[in-house]
C-alpha atoms as a PDB file:
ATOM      1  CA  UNK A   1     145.713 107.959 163.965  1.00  0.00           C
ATOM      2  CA  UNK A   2     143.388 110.603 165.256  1.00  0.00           C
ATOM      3  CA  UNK A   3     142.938 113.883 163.155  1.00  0.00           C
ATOM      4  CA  UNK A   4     143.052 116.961 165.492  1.00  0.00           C
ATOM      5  CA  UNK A   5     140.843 119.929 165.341  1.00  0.00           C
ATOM      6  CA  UNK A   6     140.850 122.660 162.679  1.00  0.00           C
ATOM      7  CA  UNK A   7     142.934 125.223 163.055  1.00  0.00           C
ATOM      8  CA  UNK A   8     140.833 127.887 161.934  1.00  0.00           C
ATOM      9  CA  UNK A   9     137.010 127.917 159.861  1.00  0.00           C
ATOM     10  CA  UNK A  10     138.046 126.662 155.977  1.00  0.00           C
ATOM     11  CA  UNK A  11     137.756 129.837 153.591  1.00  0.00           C
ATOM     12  CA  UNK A  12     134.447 130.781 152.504  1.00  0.00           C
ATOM     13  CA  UNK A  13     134.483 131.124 148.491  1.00  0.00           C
ATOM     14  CA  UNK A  14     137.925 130.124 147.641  1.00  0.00           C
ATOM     15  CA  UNK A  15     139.107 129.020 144.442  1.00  0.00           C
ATOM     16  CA  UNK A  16     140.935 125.954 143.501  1.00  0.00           C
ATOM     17  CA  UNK A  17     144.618 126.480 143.064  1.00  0.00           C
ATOM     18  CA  UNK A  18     144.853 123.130 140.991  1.00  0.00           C
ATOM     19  CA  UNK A  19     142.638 121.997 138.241  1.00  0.00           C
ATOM     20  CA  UNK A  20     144.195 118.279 138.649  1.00  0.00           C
ATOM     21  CA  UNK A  21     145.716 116.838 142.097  1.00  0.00           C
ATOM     22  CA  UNK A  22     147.183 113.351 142.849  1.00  0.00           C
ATOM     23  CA  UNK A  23     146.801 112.892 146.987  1.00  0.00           C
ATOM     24  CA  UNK A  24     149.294 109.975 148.729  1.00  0.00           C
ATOM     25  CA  UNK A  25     147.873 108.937 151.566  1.00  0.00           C
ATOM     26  CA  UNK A  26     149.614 106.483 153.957  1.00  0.00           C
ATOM     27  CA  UNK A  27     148.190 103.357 155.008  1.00  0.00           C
ATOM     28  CA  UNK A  28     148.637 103.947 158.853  1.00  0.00           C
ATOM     29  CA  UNK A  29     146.129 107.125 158.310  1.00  0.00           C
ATOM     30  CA  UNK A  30     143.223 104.615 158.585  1.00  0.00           C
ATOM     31  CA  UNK A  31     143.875 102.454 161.396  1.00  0.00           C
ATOM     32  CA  UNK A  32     142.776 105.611 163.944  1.00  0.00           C
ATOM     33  CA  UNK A  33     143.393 104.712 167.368  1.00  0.00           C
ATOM     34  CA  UNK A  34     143.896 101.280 166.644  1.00  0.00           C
ATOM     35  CA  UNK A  35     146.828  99.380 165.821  1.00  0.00           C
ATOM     36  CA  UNK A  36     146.542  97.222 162.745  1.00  0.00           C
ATOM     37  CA  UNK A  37     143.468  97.344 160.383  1.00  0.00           C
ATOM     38  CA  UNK A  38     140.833  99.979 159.505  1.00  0.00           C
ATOM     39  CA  UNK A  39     139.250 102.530 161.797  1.00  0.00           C
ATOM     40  CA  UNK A  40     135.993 103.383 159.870  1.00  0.00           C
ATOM     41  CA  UNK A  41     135.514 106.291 161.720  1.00  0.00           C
ATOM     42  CA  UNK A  42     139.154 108.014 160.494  1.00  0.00           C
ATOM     43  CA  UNK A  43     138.425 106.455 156.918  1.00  0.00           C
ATOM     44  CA  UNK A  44     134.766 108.548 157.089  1.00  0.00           C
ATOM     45  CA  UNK A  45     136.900 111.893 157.933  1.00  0.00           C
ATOM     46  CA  UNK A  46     139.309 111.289 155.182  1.00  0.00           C
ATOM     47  CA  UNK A  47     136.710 110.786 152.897  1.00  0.00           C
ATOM     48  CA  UNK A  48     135.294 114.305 154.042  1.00  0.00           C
ATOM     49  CA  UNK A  49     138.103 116.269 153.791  1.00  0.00           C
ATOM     50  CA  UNK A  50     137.812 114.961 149.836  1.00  0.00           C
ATOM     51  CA  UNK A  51     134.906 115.446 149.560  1.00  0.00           C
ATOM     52  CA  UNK A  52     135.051 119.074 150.605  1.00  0.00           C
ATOM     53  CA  UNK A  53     137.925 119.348 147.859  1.00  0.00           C
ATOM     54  CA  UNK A  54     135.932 117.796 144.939  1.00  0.00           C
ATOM     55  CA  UNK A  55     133.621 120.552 145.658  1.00  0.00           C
ATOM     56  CA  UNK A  56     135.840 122.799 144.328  1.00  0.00           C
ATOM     57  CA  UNK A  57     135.451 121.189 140.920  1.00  0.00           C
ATOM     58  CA  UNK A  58     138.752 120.005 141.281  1.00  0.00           C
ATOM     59  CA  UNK A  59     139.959 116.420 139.512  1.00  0.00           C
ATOM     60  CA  UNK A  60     140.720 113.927 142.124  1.00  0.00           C
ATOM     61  CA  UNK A  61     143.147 110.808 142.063  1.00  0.00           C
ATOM     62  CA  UNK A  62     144.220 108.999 145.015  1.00  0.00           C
ATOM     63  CA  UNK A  63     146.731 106.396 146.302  1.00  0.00           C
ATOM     64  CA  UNK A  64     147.118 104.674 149.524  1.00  0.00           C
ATOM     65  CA  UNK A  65     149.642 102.948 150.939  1.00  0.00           C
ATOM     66  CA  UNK A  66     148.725  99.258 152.749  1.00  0.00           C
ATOM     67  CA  UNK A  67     150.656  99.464 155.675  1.00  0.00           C
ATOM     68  CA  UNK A  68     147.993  99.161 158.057  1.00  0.00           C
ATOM     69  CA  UNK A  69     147.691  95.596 156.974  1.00  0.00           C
ATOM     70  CA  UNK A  70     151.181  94.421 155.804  1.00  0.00           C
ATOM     71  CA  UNK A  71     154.535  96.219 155.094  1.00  0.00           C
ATOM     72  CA  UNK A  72     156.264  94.063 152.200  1.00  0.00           C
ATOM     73  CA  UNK A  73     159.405  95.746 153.305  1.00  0.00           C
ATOM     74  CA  UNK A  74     159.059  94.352 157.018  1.00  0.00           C
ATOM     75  CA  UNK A  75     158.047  91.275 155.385  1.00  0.00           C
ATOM     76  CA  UNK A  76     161.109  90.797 153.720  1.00  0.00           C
ATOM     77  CA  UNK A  77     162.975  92.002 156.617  1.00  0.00           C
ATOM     78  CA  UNK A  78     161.691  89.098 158.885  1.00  0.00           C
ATOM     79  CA  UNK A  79     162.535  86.760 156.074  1.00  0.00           C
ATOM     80  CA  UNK A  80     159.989  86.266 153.480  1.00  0.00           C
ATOM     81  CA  UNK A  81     160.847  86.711 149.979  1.00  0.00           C
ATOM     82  CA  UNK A  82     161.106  90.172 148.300  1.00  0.00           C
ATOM     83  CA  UNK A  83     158.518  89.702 145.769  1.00  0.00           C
ATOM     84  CA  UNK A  84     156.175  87.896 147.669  1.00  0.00           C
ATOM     85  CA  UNK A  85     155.804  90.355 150.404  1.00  0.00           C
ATOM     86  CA  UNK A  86     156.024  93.150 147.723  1.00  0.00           C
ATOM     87  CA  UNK A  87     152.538  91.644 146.050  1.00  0.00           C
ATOM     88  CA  UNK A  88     150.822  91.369 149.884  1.00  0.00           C
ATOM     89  CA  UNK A  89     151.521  94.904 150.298  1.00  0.00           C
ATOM     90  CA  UNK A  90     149.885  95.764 146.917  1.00  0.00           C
ATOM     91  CA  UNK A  91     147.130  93.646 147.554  1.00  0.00           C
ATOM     92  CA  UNK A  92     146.839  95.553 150.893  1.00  0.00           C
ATOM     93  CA  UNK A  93     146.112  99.230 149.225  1.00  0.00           C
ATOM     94  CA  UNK A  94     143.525  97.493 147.169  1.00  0.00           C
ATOM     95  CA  UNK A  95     141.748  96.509 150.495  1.00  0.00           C
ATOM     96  CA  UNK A  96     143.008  99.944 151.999  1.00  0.00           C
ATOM     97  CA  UNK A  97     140.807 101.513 148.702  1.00  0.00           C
ATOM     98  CA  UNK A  98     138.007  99.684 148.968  1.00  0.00           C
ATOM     99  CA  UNK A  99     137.390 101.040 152.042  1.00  0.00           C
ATOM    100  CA  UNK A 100     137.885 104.380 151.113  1.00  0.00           C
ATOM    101  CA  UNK A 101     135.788 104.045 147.959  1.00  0.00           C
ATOM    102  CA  UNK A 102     132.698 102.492 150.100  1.00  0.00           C
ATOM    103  CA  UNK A 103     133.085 105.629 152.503  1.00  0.00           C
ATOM    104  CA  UNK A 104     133.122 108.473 149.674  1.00  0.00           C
ATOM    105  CA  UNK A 105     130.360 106.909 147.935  1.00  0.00           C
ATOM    106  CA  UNK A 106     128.504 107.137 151.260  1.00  0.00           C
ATOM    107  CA  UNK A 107     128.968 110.758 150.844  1.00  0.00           C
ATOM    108  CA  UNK A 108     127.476 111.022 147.318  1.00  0.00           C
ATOM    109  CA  UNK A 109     131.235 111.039 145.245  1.00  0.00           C
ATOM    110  CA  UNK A 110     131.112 108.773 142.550  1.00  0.00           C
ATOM    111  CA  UNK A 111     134.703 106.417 143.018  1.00  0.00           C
ATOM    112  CA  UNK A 112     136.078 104.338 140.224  1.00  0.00           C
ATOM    113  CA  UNK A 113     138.968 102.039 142.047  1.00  0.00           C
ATOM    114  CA  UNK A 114     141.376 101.293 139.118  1.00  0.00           C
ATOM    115  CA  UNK A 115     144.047  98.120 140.112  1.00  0.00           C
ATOM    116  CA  UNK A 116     147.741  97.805 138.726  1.00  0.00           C
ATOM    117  CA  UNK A 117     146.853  94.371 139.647  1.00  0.00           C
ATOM    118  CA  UNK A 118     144.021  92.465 137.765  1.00  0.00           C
ATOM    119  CA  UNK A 119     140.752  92.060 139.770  1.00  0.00           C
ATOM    120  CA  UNK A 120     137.590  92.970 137.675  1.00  0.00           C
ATOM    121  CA  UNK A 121     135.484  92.171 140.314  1.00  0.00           C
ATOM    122  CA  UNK A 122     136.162  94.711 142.591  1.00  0.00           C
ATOM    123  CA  UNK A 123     138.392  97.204 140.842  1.00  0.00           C
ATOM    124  CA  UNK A 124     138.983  98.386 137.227  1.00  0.00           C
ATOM    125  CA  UNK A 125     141.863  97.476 135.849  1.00  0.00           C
ATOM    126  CA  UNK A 126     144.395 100.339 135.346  1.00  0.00           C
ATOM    127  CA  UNK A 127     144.031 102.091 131.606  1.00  0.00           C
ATOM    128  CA  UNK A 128     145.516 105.488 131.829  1.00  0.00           C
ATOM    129  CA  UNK A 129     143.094 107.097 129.174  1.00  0.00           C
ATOM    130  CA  UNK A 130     140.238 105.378 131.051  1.00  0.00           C
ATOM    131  CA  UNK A 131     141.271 106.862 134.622  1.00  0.00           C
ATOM    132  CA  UNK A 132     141.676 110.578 132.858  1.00  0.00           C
ATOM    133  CA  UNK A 133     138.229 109.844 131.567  1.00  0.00           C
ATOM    134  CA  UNK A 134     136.922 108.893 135.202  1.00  0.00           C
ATOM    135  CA  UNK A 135     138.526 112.193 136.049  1.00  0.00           C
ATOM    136  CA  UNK A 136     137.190 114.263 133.505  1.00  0.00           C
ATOM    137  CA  UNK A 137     133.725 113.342 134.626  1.00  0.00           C
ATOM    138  CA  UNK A 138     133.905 114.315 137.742  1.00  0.00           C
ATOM    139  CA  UNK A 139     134.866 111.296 139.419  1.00  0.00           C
ATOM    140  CA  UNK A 140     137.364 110.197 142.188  1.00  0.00           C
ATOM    141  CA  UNK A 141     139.695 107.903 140.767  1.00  0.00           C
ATOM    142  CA  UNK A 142     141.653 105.670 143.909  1.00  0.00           C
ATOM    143  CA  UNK A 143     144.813 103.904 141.960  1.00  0.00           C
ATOM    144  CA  UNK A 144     145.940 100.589 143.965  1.00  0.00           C
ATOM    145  CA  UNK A 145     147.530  97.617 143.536  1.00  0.00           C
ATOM    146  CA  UNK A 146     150.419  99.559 143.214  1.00  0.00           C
ATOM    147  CA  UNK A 147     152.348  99.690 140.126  1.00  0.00           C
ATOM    148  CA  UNK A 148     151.571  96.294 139.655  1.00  0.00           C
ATOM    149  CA  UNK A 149     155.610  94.850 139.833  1.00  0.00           C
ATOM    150  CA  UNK A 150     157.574  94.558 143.161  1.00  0.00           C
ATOM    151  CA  UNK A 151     160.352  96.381 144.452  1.00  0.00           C
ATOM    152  CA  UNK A 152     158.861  99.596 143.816  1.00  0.00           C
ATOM    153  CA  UNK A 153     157.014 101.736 146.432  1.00  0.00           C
ATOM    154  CA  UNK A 154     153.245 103.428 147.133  1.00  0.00           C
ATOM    155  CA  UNK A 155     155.714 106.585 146.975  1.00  0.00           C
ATOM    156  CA  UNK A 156     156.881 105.499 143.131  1.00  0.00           C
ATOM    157  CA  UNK A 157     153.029 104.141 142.681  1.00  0.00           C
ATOM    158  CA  UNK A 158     152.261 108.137 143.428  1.00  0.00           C
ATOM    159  CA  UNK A 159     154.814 109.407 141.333  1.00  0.00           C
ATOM    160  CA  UNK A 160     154.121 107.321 138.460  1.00  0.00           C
ATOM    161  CA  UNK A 161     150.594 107.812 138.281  1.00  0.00           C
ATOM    162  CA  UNK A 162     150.412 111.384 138.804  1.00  0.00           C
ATOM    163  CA  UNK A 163     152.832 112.078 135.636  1.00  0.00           C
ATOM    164  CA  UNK A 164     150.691 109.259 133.462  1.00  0.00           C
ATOM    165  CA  UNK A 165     147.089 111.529 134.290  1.00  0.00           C
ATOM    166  CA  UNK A 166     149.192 114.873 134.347  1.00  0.00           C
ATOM    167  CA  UNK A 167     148.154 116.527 137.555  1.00  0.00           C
ATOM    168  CA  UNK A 168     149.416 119.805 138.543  1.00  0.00           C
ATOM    169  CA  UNK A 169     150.853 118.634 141.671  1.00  0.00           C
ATOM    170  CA  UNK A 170     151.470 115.763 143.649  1.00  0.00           C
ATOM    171  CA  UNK A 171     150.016 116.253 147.822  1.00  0.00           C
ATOM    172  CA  UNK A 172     152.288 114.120 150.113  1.00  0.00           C
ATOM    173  CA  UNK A 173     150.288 113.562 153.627  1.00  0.00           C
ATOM    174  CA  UNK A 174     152.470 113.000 156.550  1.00  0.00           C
ATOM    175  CA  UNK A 175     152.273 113.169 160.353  1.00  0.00           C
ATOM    176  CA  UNK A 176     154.391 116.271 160.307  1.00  0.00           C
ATOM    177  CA  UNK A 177     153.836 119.744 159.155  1.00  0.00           C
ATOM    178  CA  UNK A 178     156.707 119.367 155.987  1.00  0.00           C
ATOM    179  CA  UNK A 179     159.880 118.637 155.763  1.00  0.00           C
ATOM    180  CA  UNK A 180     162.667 119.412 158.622  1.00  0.00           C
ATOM    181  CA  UNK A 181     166.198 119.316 158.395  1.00  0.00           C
ATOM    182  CA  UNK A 182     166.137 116.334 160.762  1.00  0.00           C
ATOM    183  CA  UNK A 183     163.484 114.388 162.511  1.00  0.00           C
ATOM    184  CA  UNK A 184     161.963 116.849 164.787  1.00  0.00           C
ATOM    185  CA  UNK A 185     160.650 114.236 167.083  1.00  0.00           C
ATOM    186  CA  UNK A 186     164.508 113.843 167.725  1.00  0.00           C
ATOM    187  CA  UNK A 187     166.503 116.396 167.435  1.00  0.00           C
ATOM    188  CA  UNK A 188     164.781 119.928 168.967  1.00  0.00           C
ATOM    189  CA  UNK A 189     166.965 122.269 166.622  1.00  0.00           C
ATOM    190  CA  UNK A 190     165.015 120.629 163.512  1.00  0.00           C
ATOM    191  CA  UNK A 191     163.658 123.439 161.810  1.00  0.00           C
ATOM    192  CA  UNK A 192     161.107 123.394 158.680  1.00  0.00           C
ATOM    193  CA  UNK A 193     161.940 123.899 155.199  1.00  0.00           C
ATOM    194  CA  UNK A 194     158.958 125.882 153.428  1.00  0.00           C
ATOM    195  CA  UNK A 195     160.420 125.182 150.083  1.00  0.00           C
ATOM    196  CA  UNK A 196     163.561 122.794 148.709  1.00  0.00           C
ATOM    197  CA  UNK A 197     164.371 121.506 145.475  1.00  0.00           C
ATOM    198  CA  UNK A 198     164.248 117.410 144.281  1.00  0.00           C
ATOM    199  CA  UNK A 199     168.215 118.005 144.122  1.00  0.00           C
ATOM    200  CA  UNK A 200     168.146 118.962 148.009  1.00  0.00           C
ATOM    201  CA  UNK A 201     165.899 116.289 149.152  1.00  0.00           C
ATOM    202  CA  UNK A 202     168.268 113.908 146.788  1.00  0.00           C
ATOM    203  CA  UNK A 203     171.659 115.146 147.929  1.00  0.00           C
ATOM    204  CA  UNK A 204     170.574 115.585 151.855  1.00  0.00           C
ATOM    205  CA  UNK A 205     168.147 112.689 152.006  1.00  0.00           C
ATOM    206  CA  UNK A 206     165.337 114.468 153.272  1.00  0.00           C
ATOM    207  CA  UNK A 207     162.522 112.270 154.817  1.00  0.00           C
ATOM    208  CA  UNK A 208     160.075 113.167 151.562  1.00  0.00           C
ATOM    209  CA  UNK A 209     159.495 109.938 149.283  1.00  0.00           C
ATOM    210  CA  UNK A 210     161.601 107.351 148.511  1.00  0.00           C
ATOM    211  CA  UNK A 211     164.917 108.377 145.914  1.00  0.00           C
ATOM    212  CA  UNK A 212     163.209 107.154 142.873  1.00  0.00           C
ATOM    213  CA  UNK A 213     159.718 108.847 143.364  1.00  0.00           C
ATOM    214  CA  UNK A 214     161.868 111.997 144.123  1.00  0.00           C
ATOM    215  CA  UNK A 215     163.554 111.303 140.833  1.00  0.00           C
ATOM    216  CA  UNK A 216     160.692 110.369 138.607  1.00  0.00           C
ATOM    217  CA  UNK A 217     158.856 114.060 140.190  1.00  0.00           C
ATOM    218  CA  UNK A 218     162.102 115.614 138.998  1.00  0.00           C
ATOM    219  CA  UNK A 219     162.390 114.526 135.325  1.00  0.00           C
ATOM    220  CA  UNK A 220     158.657 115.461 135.007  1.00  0.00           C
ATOM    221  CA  UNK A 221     158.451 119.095 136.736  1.00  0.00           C
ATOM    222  CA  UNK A 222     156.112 117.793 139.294  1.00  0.00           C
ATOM    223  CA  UNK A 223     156.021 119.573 142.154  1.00  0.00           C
ATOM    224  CA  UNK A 224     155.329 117.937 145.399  1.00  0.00           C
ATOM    225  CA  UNK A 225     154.146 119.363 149.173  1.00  0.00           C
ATOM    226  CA  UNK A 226     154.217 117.737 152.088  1.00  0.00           C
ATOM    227  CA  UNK A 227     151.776 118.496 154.776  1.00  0.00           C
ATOM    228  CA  UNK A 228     150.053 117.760 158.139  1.00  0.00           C
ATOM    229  CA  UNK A 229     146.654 115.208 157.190  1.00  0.00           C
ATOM    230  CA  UNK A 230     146.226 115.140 161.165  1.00  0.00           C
ATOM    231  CA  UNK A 231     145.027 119.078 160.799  1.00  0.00           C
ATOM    232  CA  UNK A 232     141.216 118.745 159.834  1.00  0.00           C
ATOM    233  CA  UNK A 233     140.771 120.697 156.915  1.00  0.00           C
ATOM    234  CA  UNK A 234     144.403 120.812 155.397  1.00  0.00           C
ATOM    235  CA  UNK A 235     143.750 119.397 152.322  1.00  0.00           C
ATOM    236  CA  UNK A 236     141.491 122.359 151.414  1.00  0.00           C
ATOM    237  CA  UNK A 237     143.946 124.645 152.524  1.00  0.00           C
ATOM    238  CA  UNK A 238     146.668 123.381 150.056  1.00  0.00           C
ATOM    239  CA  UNK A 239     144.465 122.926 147.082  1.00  0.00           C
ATOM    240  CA  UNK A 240     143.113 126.283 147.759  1.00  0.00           C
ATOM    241  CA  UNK A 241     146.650 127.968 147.408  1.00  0.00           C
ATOM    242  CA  UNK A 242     147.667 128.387 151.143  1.00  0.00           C
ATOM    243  CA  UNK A 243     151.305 128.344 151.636  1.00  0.00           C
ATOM    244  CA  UNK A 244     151.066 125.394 154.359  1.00  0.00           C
ATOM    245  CA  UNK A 245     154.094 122.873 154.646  1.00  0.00           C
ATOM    246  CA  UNK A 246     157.085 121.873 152.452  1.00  0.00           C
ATOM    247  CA  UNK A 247     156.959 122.839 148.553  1.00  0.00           C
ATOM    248  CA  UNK A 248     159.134 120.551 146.397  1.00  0.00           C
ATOM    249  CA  UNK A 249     160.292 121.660 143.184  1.00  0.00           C
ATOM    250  CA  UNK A 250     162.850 122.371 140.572  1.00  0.00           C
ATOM    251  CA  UNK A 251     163.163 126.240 141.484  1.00  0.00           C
ATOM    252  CA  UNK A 252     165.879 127.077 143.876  1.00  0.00           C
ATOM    253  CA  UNK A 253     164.507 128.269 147.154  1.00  0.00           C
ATOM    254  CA  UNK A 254     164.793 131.797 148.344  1.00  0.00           C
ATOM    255  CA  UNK A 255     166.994 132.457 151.561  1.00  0.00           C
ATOM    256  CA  UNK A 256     163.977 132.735 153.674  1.00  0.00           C
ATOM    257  CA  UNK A 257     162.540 129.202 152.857  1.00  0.00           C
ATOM    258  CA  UNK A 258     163.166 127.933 155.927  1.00  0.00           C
ATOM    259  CA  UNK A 259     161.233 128.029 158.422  1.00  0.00           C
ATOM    260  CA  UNK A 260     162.628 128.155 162.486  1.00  0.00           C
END
């Protein structure tokens, strides 16, 4: 999946709009322009685009999905058991993480992978105090493996570790721009929502995360917004305050939060 061009220069001098961010990235980001696997070059401009947000002093958790490699979902579609295509697909972010550890340590970030999913020698095994910690120093913490148990989504993985490290916000990055009334690939009277609440997206099942990451964000206050990862630079933008796809929260929207 190829990221397009900046819009515009990032903002000289801005300030963080978060002091603690969880960032969901799916695993089809990093196979570029190819069609199963890892495009190294796409996983080196991820890793920028974090990199230019840890430079804002802000602390930095991550979780990717592992759908580049295997779907457990599709798995279990085509007729494998549940649980056993479940624990492929976690296995899959850890490999998914790896790669983006290897490629923001090339950059100078230090990168502490921390597994739902036992594996001490590659990853750390998951110790909520522990990851703070990592975070607290300064460090980029990557959770995979998932939450560890099947049935349960990277969406839920997100969810759940963003409310065990407390982070101000959880950043949902998509192929669109935020959330749309329908899917605007389809229907050409979609229009954007700049703002919804968790009941919306539960009642009208908008395309945000799955019904129980949507749920677990509610009973927590943690607000969610989903934007475009294929814009270079977007990731600053929304840590940096800039009112750029769909918010998700508990406040009612006003009349003008949608968007034509």
């Amino acid at each position: 999946m190829e990221l397009l061009p900046a819009r515009s220069p990032q903002p000289s001098g801005a300030l963080p709009a978060y002091r603690r961010v969880l960032l969901k990235l799916s695993g089809e980001f990093l196979e570029g322009k190819r069609e199963f696997g890892i495009d190294p070059v796409t996983v080196q401009e991820v890793a920028e685009q974090v990199r230019d947000v840890h430079q804002l002093g802000i602390e930095l958790a991550l979780v990717v999905g592992g759908g580049n490699i295997v779907r457990g979902a599709e798995a279990s579609a085509a007729g494998m058991d549940r649980a056993s295509a479940d624990y492929m697909g976690m296995l899959a972010t850890v490999i998914n993480s790896l790669a983006l550890q290897n490629a923001l340590e090339q950059l100078g970030l230090a990168t502490r992978v921390v597994s739902a999913i036992e594996m001490r020698q590659v990853a750390e095994p998951f110790i909520p105090r522990r990851a703070v910690r990592h975070l607290e120093k300064g460090r980029v913490v990557i959770f995979a493996g998932g939450t560890g148990s099947p049935f349960f989504t990277t969406d839920s993985t997100a969810a759940l570790r963003a409310c065990e490290i407390k982070a101000d916000v959880l950043l949902k990055a998509t192929k669109v721009d935020g959330v749309y009334t329908a899917d605007p690939t389809k229907d050409a009277d979609a229009q954007r929502y700049t703002h919804v609440t968790y009941q919306q997206v539960l009642e009208q099942g908008l395309n945000v995360m799955d019904a129980s990451a949507i749920a677990l964000c509610k009973d927590n206050a943690l607000p969610i917004i989903v934007f475009d990862l294929l814009v270079k630079g977007n990731i600053y933008r929304v840590v940096t305050g800039e009112p750029i796809g769909t918010l998700v929260s508990a406040t009612p929207p006003s009349a003008a939060a949608r968007a034509s």
